[in-house]
C-alpha atoms as a PDB file:
ATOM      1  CA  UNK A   1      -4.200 -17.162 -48.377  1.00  0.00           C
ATOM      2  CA  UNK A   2      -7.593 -15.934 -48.863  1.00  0.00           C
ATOM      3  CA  UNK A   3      -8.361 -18.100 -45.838  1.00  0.00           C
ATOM      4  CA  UNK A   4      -6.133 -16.131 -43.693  1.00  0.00           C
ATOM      5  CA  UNK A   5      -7.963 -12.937 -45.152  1.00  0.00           C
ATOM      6  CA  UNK A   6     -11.126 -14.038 -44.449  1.00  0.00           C
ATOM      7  CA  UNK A   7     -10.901 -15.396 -40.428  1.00  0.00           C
ATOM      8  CA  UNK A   8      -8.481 -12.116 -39.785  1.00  0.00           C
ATOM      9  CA  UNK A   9     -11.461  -9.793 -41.852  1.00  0.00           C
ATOM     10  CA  UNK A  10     -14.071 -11.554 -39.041  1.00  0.00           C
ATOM     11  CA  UNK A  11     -11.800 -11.040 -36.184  1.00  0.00           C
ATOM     12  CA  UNK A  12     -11.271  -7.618 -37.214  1.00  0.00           C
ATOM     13  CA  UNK A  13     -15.485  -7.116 -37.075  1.00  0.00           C
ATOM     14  CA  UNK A  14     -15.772  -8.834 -34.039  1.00  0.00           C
ATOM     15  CA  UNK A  15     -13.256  -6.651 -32.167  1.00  0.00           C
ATOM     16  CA  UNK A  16     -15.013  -3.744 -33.915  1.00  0.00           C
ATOM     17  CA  UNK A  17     -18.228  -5.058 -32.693  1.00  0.00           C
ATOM     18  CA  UNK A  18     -17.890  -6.000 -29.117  1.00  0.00           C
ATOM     19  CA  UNK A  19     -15.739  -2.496 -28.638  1.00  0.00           C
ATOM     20  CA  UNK A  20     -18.985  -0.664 -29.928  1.00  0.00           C
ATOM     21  CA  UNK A  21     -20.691  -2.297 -27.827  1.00  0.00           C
ATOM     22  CA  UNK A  22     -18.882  -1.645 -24.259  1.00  0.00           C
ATOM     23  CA  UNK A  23     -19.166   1.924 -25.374  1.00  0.00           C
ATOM     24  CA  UNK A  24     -22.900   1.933 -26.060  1.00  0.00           C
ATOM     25  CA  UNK A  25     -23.392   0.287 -22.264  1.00  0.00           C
ATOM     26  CA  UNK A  26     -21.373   2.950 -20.839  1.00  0.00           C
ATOM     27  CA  UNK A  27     -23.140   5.729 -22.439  1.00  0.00           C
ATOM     28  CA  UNK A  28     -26.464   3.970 -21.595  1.00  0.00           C
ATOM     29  CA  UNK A  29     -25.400   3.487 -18.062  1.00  0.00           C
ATOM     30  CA  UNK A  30     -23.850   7.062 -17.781  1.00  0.00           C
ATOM     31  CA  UNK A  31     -27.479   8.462 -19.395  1.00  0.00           C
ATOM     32  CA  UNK A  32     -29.328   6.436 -16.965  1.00  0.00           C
ATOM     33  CA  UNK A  33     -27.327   7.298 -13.875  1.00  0.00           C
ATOM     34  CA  UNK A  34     -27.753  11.229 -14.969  1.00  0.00           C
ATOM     35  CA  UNK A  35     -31.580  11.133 -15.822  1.00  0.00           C
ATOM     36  CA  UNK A  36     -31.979   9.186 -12.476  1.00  0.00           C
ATOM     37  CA  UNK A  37     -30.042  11.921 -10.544  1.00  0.00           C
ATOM     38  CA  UNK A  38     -32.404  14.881 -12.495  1.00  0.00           C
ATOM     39  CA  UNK A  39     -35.287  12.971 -11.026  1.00  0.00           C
ATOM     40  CA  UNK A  40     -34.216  11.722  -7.769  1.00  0.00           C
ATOM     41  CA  UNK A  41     -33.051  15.934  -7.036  1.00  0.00           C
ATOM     42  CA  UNK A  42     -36.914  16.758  -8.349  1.00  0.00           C
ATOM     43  CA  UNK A  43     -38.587  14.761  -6.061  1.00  0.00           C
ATOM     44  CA  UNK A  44     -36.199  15.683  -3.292  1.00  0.00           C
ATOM     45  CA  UNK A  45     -36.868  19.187  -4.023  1.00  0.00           C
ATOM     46  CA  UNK A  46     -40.172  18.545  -3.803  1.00  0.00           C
ATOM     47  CA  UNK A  47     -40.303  17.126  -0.516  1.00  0.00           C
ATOM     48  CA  UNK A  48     -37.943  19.495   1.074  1.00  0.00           C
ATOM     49  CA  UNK A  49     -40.002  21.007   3.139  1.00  0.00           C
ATOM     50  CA  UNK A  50     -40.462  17.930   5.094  1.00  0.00           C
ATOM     51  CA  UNK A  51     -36.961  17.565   5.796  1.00  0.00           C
ATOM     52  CA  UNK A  52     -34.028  16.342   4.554  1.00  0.00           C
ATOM     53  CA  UNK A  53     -34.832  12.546   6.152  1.00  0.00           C
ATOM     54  CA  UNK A  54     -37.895  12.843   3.860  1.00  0.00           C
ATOM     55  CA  UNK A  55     -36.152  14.586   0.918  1.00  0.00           C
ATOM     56  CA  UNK A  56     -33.549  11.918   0.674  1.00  0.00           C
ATOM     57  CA  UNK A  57     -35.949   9.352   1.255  1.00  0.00           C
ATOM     58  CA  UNK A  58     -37.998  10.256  -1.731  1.00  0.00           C
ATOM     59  CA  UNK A  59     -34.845  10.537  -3.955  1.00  0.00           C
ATOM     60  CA  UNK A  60     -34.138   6.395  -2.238  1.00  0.00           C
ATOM     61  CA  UNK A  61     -37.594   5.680  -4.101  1.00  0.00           C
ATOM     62  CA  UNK A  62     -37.309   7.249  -7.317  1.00  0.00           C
ATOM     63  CA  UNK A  63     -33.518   6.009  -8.168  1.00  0.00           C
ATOM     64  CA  UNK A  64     -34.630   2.297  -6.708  1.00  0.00           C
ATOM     65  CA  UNK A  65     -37.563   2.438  -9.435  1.00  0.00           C
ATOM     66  CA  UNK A  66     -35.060   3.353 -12.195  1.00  0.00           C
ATOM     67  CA  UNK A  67     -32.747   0.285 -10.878  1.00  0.00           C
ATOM     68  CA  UNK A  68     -29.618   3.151  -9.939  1.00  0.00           C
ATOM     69  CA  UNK A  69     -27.730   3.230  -6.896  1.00  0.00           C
ATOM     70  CA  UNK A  70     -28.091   6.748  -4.839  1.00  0.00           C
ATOM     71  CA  UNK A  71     -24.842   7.507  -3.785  1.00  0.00           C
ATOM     72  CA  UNK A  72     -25.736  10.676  -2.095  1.00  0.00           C
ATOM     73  CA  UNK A  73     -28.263  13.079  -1.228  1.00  0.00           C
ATOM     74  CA  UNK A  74     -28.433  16.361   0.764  1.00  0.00           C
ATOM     75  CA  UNK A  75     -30.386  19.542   1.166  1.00  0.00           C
ATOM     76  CA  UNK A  76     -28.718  22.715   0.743  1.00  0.00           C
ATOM     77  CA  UNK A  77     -31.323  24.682   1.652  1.00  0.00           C
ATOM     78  CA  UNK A  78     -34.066  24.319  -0.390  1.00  0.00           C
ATOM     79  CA  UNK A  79     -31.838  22.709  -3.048  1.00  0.00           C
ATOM     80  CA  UNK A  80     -31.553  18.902  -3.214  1.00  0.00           C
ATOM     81  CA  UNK A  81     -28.384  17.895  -4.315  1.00  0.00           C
ATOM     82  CA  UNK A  82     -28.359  13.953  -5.330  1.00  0.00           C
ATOM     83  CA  UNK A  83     -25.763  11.750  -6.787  1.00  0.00           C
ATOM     84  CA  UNK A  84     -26.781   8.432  -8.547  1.00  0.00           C
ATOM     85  CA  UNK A  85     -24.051   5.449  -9.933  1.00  0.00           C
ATOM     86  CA  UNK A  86     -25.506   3.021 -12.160  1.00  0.00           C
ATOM     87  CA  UNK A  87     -23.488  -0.209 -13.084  1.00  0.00           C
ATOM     88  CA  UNK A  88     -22.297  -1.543 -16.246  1.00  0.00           C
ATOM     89  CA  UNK A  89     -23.373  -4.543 -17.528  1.00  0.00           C
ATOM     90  CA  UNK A  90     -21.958  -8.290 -17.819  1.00  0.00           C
ATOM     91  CA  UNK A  91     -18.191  -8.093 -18.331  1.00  0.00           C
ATOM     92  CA  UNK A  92     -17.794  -4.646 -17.984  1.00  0.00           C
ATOM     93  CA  UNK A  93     -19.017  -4.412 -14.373  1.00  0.00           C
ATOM     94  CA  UNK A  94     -15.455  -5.076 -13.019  1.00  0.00           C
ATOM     95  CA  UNK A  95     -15.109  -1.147 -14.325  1.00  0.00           C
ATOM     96  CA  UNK A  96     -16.343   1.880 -12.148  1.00  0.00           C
ATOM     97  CA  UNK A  97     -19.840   2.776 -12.075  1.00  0.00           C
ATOM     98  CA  UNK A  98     -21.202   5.326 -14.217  1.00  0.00           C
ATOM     99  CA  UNK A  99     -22.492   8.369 -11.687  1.00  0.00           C
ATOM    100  CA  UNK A 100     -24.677  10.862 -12.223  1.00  0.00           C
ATOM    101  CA  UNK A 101     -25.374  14.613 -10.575  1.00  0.00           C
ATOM    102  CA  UNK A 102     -28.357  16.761 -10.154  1.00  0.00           C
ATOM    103  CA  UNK A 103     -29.201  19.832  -8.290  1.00  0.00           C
ATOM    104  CA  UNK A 104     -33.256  21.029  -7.651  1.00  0.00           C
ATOM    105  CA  UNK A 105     -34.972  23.578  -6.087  1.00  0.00           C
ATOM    106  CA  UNK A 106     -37.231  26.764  -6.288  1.00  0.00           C
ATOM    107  CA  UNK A 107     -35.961  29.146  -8.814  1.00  0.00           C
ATOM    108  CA  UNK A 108     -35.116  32.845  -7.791  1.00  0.00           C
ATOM    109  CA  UNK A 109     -37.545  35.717  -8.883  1.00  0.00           C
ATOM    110  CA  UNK A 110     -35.258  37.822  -7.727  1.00  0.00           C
ATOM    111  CA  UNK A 111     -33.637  38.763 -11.518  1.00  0.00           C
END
């Protein structure tokens, strides 16, 4: 009997265990995806005034550095918009990618 306690106690863990860990990857992929976006929309920002070819372009550089996918970019003016995904890991990648948004651009002085 204590047998059966024991090996359902460890199974019990284990579960425990390995569903704390598919939550920490997808908060570590959703944190990535974000912080790439917030980057990627900086450094399109910044090079908005070369165009959106070379706005987007930077963004392409900064999310392939920080291993995310860009999954869009645009200039709205002289606001970058960018979205990023970033994959799960190992088992878990059958699941959507986590994705990311940021917007950047001047700020107005107007108020």
């Amino acid at each position: 009997m204590a047998t059966v306690w024991a090996a359902s106690a460890v199974a019990a863990l284990v579960l425990v265990a390995t569903a704390l860990y598919g939550l920490g990857a997808v908060v570590l992929a959703r944190q990535r995806a974000s912080a790439a976006a917030d980057l990627a929309a900086l450094a399109a920002a910044g090079a908005a005034i070369d165009g959106a070819e070379a706005a987007c372009a930077k963004a392409g550089q900064v999310v392939a550095e920080m291993r995310v996918e860009l999954a869009g970019c645009r200039l709205d003016g002289w606001d970058a918009l960018v979205e990023t995904r970033a994959g799960l890991p190992g088992p878990l990648a059958r699941f959507p990618a986590a994705s990311g948004r940021a917007r950047a651009g001047p700020v107005d002085s107007s108020s």
